[in-house]
C-alpha atoms as a PDB file:
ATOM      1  CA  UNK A   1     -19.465   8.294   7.140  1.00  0.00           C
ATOM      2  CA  UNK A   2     -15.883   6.950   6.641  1.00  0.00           C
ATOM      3  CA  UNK A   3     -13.384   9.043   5.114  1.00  0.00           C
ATOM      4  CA  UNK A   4     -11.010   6.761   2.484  1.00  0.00           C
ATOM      5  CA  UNK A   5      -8.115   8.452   1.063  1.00  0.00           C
ATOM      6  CA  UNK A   6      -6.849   6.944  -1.916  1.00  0.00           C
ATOM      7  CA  UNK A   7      -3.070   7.849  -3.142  1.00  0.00           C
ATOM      8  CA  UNK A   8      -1.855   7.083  -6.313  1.00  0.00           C
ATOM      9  CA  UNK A   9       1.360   6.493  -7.164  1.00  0.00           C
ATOM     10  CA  UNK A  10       3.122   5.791 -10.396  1.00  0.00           C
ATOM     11  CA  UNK A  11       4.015   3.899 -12.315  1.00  0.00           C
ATOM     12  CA  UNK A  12       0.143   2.390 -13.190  1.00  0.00           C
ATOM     13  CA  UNK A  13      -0.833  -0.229 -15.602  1.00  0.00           C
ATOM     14  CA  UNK A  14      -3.950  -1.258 -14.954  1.00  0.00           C
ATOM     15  CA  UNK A  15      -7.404  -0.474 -14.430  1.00  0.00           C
ATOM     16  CA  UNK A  16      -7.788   1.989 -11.482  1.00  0.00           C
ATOM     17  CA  UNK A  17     -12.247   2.058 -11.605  1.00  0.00           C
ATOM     18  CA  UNK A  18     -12.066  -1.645 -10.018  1.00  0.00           C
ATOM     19  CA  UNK A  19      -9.946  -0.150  -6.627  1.00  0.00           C
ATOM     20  CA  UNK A  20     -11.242   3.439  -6.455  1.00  0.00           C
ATOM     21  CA  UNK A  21     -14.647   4.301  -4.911  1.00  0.00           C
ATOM     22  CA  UNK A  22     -17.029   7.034  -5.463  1.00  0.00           C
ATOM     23  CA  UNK A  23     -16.967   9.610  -3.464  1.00  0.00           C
ATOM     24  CA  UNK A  24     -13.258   9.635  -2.086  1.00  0.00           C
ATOM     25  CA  UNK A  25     -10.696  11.927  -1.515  1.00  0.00           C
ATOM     26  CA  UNK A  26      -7.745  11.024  -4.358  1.00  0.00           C
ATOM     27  CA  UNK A  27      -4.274  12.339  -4.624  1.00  0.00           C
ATOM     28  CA  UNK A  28      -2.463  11.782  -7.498  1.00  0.00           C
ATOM     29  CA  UNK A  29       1.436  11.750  -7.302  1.00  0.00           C
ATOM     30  CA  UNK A  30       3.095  12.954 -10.026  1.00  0.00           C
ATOM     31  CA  UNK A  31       2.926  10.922 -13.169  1.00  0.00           C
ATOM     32  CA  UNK A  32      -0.404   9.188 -12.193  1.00  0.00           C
ATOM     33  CA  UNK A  33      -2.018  12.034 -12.757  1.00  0.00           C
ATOM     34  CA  UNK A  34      -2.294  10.677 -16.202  1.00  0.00           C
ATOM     35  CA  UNK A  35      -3.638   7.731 -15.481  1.00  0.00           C
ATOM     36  CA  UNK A  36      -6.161   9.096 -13.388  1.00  0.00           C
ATOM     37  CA  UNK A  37      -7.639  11.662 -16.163  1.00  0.00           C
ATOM     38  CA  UNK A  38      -6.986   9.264 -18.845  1.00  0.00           C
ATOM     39  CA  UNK A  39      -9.397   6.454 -16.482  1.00  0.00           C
ATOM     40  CA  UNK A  40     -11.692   9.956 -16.192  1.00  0.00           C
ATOM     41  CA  UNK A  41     -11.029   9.763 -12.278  1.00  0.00           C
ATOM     42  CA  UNK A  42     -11.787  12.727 -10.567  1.00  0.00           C
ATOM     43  CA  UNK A  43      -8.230  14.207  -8.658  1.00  0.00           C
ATOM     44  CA  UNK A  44      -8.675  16.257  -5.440  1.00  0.00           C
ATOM     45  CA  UNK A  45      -5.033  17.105  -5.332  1.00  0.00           C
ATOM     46  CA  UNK A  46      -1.733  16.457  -7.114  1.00  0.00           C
ATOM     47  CA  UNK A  47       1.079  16.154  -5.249  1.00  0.00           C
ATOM     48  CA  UNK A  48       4.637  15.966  -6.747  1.00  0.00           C
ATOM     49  CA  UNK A  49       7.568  17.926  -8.862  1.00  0.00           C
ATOM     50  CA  UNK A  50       5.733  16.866 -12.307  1.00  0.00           C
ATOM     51  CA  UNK A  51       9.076  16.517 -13.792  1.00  0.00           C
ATOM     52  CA  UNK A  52       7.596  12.955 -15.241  1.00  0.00           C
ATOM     53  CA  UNK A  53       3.843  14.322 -15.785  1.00  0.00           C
ATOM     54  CA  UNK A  54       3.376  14.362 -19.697  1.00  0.00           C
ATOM     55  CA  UNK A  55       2.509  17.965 -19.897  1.00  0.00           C
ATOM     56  CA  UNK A  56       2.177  20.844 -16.890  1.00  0.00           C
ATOM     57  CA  UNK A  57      -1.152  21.316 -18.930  1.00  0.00           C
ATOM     58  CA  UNK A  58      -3.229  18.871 -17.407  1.00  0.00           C
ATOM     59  CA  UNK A  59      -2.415  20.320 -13.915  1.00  0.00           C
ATOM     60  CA  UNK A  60      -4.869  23.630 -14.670  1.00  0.00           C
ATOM     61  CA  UNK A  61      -7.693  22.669 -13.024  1.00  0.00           C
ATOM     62  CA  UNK A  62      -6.188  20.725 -10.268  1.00  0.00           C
ATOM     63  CA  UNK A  63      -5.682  21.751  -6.727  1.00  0.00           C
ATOM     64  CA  UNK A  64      -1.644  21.044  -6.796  1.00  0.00           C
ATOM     65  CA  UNK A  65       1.184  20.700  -4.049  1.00  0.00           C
ATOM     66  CA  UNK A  66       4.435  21.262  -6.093  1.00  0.00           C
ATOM     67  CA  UNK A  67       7.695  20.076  -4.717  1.00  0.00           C
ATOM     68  CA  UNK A  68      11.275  21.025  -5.512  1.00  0.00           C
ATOM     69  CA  UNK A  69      13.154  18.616  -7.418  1.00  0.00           C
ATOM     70  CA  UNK A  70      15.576  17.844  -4.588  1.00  0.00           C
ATOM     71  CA  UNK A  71      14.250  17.261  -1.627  1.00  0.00           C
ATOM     72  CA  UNK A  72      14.167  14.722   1.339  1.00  0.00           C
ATOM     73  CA  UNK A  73      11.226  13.029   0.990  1.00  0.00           C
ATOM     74  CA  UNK A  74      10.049  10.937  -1.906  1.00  0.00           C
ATOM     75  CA  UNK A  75       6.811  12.141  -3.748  1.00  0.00           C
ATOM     76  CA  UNK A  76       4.981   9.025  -2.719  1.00  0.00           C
ATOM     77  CA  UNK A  77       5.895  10.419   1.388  1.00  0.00           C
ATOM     78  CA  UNK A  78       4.678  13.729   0.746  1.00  0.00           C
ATOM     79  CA  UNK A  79       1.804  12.748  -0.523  1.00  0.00           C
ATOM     80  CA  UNK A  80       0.887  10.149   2.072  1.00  0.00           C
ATOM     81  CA  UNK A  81       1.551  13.039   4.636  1.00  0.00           C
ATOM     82  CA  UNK A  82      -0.931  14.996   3.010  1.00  0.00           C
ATOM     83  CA  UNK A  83      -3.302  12.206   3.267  1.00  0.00           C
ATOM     84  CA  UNK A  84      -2.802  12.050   7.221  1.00  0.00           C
ATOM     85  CA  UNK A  85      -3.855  15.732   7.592  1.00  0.00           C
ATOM     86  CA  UNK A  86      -7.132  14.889   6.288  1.00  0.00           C
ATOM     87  CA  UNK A  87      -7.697  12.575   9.260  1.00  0.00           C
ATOM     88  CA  UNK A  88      -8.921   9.907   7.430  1.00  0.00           C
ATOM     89  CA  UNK A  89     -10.348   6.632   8.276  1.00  0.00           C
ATOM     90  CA  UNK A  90      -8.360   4.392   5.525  1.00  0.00           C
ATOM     91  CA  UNK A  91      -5.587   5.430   3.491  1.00  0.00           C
ATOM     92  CA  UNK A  92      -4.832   3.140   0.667  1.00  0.00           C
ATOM     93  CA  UNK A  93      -1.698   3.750  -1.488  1.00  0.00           C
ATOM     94  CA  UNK A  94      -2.405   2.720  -4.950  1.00  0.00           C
ATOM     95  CA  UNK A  95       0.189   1.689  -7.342  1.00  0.00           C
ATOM     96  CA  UNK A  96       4.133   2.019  -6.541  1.00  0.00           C
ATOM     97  CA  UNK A  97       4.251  -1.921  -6.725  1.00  0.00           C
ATOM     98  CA  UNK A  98       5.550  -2.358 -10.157  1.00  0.00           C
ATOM     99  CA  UNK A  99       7.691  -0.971 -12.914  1.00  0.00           C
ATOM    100  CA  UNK A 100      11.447  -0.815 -13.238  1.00  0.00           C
ATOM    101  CA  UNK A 101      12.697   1.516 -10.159  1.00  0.00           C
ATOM    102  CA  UNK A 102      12.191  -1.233  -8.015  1.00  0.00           C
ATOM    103  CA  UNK A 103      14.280   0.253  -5.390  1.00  0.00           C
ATOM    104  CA  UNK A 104      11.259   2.629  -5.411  1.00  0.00           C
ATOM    105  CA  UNK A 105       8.706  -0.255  -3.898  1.00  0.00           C
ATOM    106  CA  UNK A 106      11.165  -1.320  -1.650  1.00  0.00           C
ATOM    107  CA  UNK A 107      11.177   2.020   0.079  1.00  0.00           C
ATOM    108  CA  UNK A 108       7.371   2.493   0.208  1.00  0.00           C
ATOM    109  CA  UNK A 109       7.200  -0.573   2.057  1.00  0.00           C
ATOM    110  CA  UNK A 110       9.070   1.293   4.998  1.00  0.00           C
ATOM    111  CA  UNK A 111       6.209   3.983   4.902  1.00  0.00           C
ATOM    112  CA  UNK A 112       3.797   0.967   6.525  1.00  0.00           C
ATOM    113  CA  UNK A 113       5.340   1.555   9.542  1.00  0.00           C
ATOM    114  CA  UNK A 114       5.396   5.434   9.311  1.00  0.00           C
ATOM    115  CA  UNK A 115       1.785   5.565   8.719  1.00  0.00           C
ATOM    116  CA  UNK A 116      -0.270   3.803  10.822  1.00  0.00           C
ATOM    117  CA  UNK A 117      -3.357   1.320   9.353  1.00  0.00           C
ATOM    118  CA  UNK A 118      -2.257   2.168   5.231  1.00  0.00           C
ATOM    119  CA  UNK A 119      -2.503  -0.577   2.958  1.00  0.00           C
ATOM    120  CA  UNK A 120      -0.450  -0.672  -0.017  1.00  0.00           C
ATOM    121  CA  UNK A 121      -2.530  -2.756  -3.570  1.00  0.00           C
ATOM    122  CA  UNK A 122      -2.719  -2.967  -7.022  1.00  0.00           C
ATOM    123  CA  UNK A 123      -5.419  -5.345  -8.608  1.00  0.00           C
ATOM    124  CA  UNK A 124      -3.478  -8.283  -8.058  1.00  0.00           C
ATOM    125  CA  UNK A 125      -1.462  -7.988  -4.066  1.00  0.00           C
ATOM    126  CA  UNK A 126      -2.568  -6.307  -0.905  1.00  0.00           C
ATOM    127  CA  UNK A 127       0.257  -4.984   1.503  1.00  0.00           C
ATOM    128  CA  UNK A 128       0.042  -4.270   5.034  1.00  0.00           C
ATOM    129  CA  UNK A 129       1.464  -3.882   8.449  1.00  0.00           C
ATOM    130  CA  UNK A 130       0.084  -6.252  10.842  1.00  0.00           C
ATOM    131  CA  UNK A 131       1.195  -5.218  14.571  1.00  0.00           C
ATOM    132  CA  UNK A 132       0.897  -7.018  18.135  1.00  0.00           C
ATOM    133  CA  UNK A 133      -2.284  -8.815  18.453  1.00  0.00           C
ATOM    134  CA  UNK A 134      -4.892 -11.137  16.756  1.00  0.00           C
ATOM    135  CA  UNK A 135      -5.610 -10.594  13.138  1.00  0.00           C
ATOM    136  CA  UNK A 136      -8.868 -12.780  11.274  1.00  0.00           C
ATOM    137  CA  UNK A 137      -8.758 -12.687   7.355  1.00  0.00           C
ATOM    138  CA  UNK A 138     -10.639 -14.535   5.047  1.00  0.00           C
ATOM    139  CA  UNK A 139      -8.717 -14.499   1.664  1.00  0.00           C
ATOM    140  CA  UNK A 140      -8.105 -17.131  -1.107  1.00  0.00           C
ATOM    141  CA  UNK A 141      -4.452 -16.976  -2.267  1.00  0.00           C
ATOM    142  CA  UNK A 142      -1.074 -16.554  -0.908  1.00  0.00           C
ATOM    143  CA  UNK A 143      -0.380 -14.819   2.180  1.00  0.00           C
ATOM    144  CA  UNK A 144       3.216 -14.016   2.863  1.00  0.00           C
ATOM    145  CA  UNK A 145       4.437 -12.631   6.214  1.00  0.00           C
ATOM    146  CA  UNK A 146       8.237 -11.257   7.298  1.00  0.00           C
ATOM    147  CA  UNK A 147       9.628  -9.964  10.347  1.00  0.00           C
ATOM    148  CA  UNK A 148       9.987  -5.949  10.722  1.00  0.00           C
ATOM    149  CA  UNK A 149      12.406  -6.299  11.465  1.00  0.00           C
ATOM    150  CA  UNK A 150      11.730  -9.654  13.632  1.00  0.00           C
ATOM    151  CA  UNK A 151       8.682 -11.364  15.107  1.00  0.00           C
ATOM    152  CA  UNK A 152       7.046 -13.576  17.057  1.00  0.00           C
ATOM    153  CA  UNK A 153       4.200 -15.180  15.315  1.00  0.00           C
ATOM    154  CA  UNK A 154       1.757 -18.005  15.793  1.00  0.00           C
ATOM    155  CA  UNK A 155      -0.839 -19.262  12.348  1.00  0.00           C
ATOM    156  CA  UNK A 156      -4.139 -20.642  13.115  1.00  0.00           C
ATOM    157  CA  UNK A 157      -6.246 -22.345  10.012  1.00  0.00           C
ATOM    158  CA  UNK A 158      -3.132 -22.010   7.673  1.00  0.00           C
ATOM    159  CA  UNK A 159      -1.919 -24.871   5.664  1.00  0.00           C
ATOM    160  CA  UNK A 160       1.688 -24.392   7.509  1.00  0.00           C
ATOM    161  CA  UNK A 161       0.309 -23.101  10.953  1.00  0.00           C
ATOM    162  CA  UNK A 162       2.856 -21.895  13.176  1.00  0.00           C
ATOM    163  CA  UNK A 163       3.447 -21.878  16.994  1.00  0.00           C
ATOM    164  CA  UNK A 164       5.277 -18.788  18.292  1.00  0.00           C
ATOM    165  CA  UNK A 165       7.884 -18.805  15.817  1.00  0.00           C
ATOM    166  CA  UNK A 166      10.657 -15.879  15.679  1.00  0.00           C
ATOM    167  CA  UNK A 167      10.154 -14.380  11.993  1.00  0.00           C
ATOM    168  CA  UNK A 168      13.448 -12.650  12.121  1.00  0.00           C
ATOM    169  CA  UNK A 169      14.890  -9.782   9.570  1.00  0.00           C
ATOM    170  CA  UNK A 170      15.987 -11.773   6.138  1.00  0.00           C
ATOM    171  CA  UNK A 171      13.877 -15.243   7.450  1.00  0.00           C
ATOM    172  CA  UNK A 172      11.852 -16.229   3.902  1.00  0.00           C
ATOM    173  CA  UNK A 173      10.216 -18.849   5.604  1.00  0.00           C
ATOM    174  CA  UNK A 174       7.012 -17.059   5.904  1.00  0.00           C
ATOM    175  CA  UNK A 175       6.327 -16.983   2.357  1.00  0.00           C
ATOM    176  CA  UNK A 176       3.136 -18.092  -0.083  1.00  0.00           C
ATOM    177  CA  UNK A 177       1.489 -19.590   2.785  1.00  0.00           C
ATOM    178  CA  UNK A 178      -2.566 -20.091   2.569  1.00  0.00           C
ATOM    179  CA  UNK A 179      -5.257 -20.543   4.379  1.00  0.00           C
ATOM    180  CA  UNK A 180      -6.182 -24.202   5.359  1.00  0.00           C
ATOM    181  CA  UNK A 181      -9.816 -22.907   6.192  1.00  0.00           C
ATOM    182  CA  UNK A 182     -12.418 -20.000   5.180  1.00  0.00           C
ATOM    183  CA  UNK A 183     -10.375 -18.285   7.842  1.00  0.00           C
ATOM    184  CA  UNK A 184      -7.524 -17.830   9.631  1.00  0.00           C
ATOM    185  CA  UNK A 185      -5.937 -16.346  12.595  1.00  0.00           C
ATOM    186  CA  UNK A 186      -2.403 -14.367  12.591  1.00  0.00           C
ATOM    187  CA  UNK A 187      -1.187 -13.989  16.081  1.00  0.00           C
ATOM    188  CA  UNK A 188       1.421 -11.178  16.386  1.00  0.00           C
ATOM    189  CA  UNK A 189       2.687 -12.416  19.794  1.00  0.00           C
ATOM    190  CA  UNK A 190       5.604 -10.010  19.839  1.00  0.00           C
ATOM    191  CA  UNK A 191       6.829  -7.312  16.854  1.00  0.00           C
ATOM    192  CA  UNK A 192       5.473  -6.394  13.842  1.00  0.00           C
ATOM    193  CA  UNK A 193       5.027  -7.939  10.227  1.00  0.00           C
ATOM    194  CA  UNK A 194       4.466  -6.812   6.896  1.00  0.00           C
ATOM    195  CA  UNK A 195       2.076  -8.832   5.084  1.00  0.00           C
ATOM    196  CA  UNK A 196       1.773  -9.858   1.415  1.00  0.00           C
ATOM    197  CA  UNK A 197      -2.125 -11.211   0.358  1.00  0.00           C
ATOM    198  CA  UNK A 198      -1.679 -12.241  -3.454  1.00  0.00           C
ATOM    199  CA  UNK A 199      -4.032 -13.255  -5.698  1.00  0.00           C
ATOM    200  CA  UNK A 200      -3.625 -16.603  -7.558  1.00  0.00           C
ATOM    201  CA  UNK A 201      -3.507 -16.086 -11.313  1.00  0.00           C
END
């Protein structure tokens, strides 16, 4: 049976019943924890300082992993490490897309490449760490790639294919790309990428 590991991180706006399954371990980081009762989600652990939780009340019948307020790590990190220990087969990190500490996204997109195979999504954008080899996806929107920090890529079945092209650090030109066919290859000749699948609205 597969073990999926689904961490939640704020801030959430939207419905969290069409990503999480039954029958998974869920951690909720900090503030989510909210959202998760108020969606009547059932939390395995909590994970964070709770300094943004709306009341320490909700905690009570919780299995918690209180941090200090200063520490090293972000709550997001902590959590995802907790996640690891469990050995799972997936971890998906839920949330920590949007809101207005943007600088806060930004960072979690460095944890792709300290955790191997996570996958970062809200409803509407997938995020993930594609390294060397050949990756097959069948998905109907816009897939954006860039260089961590540089790549070398080749695009089979994409609209703009690509030929061993060096995706380096700050190069946009991998960006709302689609698939030309029901599928498509992504060829990580050399390097990693992170990868952006976003719904069309």
């Amino acid at each position: 049976m597969l073990k999926i590991v689904y961490v939640v991180a704020p801030p959430i706006n939207f419905d969290l019943t069409k990503l999480i399954t039954k029958n998974s371990y869920v951690i909720g980081v900090d503030s989510a924890v909210d959202s998760l009762i108020e969606q009547d989600i059932k939390i395995d652990l909590a994970v964070g300082d709770f300094d943004s939780i709306s009341s320490l009340e909700v905690l009570k019948n919780i299995k918690t992993y209180q941090l200090k307020k200063e520490k090293d790590e972000t709550d997001t990190e902590v959590a995802l490490s907790k996640a690891y220990e469990l050995n799972p087969d997936y971890v998906y990190l839920i949330g920590g897309i949007n809101g207005l500490r943007v600088e806060h996204f930004y960072a979690n997109t460095y944890l792709l490449n300290k955790f191997p195979n996570l996958e970062i999504k809200n409803d509407q954008t997938r995020i993930k760490m594609l390294e060397k080899g050949e990756h097959v996806l069948a998905f109907k929107g816009y897939i954006s790639l860039f260089g961590y920090p540089q790549a070398k890529i080749t695009l089979e079945g994409f609209k703009y294919p690509l030929k061993e092209h060096i995706l380096r650090f700050g190069d946009v030109m991998g960006i709302s790309n689609e698939l030309d066919l029901s599928r498509g290859k992504i060829i990580v000749n050399e390097g990693k990428v992170i990868m952006f699948m976003t719904k069309k609205a």
